[in-house]
Protein backbone atom coordinates (compact mmCIF):
# COMPACT_ATOMS: atom_id res chain seq x y z
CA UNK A 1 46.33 54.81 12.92
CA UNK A 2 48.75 53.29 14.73
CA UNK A 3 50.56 49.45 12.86
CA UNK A 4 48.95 47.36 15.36
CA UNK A 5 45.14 48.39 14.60
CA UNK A 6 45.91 48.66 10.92
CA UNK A 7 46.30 44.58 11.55
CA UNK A 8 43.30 44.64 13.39
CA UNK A 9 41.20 45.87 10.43
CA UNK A 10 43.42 43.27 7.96
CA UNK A 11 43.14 40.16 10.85
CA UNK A 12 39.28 40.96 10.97
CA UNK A 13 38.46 40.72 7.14
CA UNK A 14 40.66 37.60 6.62
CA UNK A 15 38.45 36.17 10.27
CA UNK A 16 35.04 36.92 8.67
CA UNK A 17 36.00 35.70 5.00
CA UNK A 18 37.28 32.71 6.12
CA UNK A 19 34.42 32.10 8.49
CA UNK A 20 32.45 32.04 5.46
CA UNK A 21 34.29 30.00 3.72
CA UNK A 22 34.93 32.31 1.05
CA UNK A 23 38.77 31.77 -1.01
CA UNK A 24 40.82 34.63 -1.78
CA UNK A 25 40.72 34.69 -5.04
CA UNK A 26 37.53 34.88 -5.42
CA UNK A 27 36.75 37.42 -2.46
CA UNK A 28 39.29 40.07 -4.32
CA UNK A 29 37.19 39.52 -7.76
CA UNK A 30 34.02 40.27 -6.16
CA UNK A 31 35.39 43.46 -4.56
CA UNK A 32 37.49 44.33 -7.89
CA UNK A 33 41.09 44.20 -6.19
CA UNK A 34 44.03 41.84 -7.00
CA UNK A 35 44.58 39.14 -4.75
CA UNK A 36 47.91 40.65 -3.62
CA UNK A 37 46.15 43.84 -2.66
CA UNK A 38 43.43 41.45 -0.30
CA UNK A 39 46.63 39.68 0.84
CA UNK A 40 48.23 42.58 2.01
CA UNK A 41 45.38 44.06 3.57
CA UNK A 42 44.58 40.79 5.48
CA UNK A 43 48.38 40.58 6.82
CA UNK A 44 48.25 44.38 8.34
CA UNK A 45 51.09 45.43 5.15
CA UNK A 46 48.96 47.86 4.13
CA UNK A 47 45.34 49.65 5.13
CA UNK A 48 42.84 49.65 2.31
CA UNK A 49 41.46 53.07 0.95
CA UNK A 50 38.07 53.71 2.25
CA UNK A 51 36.39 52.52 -1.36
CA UNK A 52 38.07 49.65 -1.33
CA UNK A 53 37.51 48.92 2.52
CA UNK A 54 33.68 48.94 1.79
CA UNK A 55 33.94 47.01 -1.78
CA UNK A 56 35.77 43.77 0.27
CA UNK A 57 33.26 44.63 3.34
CA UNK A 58 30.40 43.93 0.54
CA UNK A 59 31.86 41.43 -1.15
CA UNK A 60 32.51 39.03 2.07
CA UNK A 61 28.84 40.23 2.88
CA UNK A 62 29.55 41.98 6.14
CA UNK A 63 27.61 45.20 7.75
CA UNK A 64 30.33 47.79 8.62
CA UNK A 65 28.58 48.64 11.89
CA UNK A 66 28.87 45.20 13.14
CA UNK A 67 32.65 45.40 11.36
CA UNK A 68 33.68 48.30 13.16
CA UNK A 69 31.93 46.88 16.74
CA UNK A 70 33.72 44.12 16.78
CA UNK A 71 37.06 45.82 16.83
CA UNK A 72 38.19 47.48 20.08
CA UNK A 73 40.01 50.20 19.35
CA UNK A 74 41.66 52.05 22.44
CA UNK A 75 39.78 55.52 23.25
CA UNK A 76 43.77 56.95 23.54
CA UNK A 77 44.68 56.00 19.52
CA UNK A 78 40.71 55.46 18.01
CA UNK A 79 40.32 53.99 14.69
CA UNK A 80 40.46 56.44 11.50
CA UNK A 81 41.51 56.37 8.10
CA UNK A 82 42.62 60.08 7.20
CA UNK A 83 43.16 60.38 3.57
CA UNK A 84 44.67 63.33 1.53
CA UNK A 85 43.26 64.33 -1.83
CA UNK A 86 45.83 62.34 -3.66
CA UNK A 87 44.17 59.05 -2.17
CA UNK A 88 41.13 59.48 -4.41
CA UNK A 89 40.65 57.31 -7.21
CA UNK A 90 39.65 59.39 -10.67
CA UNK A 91 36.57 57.30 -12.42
CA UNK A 92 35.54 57.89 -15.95
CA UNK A 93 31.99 58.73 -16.20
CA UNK A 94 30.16 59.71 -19.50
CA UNK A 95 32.25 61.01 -22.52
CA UNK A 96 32.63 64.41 -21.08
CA UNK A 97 35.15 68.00 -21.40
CA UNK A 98 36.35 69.26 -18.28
CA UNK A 99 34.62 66.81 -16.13
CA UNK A 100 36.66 65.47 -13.64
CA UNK A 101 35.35 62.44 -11.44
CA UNK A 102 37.02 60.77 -8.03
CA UNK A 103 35.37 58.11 -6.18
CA UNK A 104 35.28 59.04 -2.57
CA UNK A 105 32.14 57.19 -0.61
CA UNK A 106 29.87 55.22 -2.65
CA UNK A 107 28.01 52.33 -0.78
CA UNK A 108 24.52 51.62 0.69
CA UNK A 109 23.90 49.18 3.63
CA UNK A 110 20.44 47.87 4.69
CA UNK A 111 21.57 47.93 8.39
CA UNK A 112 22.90 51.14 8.49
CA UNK A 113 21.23 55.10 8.14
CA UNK A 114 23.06 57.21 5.98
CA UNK A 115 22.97 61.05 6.39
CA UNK A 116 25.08 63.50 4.79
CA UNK A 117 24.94 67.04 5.99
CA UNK A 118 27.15 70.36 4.56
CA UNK A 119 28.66 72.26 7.30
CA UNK A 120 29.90 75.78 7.32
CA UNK A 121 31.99 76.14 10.17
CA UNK A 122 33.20 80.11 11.13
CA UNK A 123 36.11 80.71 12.42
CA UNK A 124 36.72 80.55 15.76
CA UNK A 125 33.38 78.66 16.42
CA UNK A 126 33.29 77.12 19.76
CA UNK A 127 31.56 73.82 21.26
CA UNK A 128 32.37 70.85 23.78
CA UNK A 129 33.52 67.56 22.32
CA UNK A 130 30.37 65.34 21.11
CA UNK A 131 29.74 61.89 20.25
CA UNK A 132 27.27 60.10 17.33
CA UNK A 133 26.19 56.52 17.61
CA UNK A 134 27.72 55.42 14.44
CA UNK A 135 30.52 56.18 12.04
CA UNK A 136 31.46 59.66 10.44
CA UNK A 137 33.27 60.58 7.24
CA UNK A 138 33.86 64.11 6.48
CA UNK A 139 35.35 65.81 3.38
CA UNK A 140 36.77 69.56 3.80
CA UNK A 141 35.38 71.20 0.78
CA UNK A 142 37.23 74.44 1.36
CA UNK A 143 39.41 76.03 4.57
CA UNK A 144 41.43 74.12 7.09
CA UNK A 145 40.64 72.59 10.36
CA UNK A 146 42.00 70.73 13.21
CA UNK A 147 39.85 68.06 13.95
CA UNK A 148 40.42 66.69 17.96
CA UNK A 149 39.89 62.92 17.90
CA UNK A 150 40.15 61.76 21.43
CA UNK A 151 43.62 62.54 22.48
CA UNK A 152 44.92 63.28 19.22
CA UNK A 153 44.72 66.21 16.84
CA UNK A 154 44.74 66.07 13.31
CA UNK A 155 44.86 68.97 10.41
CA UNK A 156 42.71 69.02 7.60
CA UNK A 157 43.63 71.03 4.15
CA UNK A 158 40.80 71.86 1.72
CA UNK A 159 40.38 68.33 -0.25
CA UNK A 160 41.41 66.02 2.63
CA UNK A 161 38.74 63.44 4.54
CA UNK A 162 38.70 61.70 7.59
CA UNK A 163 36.65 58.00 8.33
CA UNK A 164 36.00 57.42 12.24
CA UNK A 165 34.01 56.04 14.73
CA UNK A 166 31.72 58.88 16.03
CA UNK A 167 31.38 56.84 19.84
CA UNK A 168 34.97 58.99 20.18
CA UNK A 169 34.80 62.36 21.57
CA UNK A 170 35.50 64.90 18.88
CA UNK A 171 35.85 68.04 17.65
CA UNK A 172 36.37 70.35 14.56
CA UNK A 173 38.41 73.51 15.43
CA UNK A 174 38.72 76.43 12.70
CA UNK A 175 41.31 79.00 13.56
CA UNK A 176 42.12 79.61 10.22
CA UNK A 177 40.34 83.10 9.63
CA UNK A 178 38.03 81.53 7.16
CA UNK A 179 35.25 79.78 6.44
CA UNK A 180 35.55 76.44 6.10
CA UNK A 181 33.00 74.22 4.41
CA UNK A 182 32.30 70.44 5.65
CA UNK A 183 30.76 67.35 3.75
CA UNK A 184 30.04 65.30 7.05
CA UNK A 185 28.15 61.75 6.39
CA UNK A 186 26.94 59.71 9.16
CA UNK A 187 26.91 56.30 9.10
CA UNK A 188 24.47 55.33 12.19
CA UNK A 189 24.06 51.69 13.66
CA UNK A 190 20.50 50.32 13.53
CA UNK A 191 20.24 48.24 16.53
């Protein structure tokens, strides 16, 4: 994601939370960040983590579909937020041995359907480029992909994601000799 849209996503928090009134301070306790970190965030310094994208989304009570909609992202760079396996945050769960816990995705919206499917994806599979009316998060279990994006290709190792919107032609590519094995969760718009 290119600077400018990472200020898009910052300019259009800081528009809705101030729209409704809501202070700072206050918005960041709700969705358990500092201030600084909201701050940031709403002055395009930094992009939020996908967790913490949806925790400020909830906490300034705003649908990501209509989020996402109102931000024009050009079909040449679209909007994603790639992470690596290092960018997940470890939570502590029950007292536990060998149990090891990262928050990846965890939200539920009323105006949005949630599907997650696994994928195994062959090597060498072939299809066009497709579109979904809604968002799409996927999680490479295992392998390595390229994963076309519009214009732009990206590579996936085992443990990495990738958050989009699904209205942008796209593609997983496996020429890796292996299986690789997808998490893919759809986020689709309820109009």
């Amino acid at each position: 994601m290119r600077g400018d849209e990472i200020q898009m996503v910052g300019r259009r928090i800081r528009e809705i939370r101030m729209s409704k009134m809501l202070k700072l301070t206050e918005t960041a306790a709700i969705a358990g960040v500092s201030k600084g970190l909201l701050s940031r965030i709403e002055n395009g310094r930094t992009i939020p983590s996908l967790p913490v994208l949806f925790s400020i989304l909830q906490a300034i009570t705003e649908n990501p579909a209509s989020f996402f909609e109102k931000i024009n992202f050009s079909m040449d760079s679209p909007f994603y937020i790639h992470l690596t396996e290092k960018d997940y945050e470890p939570i502590q769960k029950e007292d536990s041995s060998g149990f090891h816990y990262f928050s990846i995705l965890s939200r539920s919206f009323s105006q949005v359907t949630f599907q997650a499917v696994l994928l195994n994806l062959e090597p060498d599979a072939t299809r066009d480029m497709v579109t979904t009316d809604g968002m799409e998060y996927i999680y490479l279990i295992s392998g390595s992909i390229e994963y076309m994006l519009g214009k732009e290709i990206l590579f996936l190792e085992e443990g990495d994601s990738l958050f989009f919107d699904g209205r942008v032609p796209h593609l997983k590519i496996n020429h890796s000799g292996k299986l690789a094995r997808i998490l893919v969760i759809y986020l689709m718009f309820n109009h």
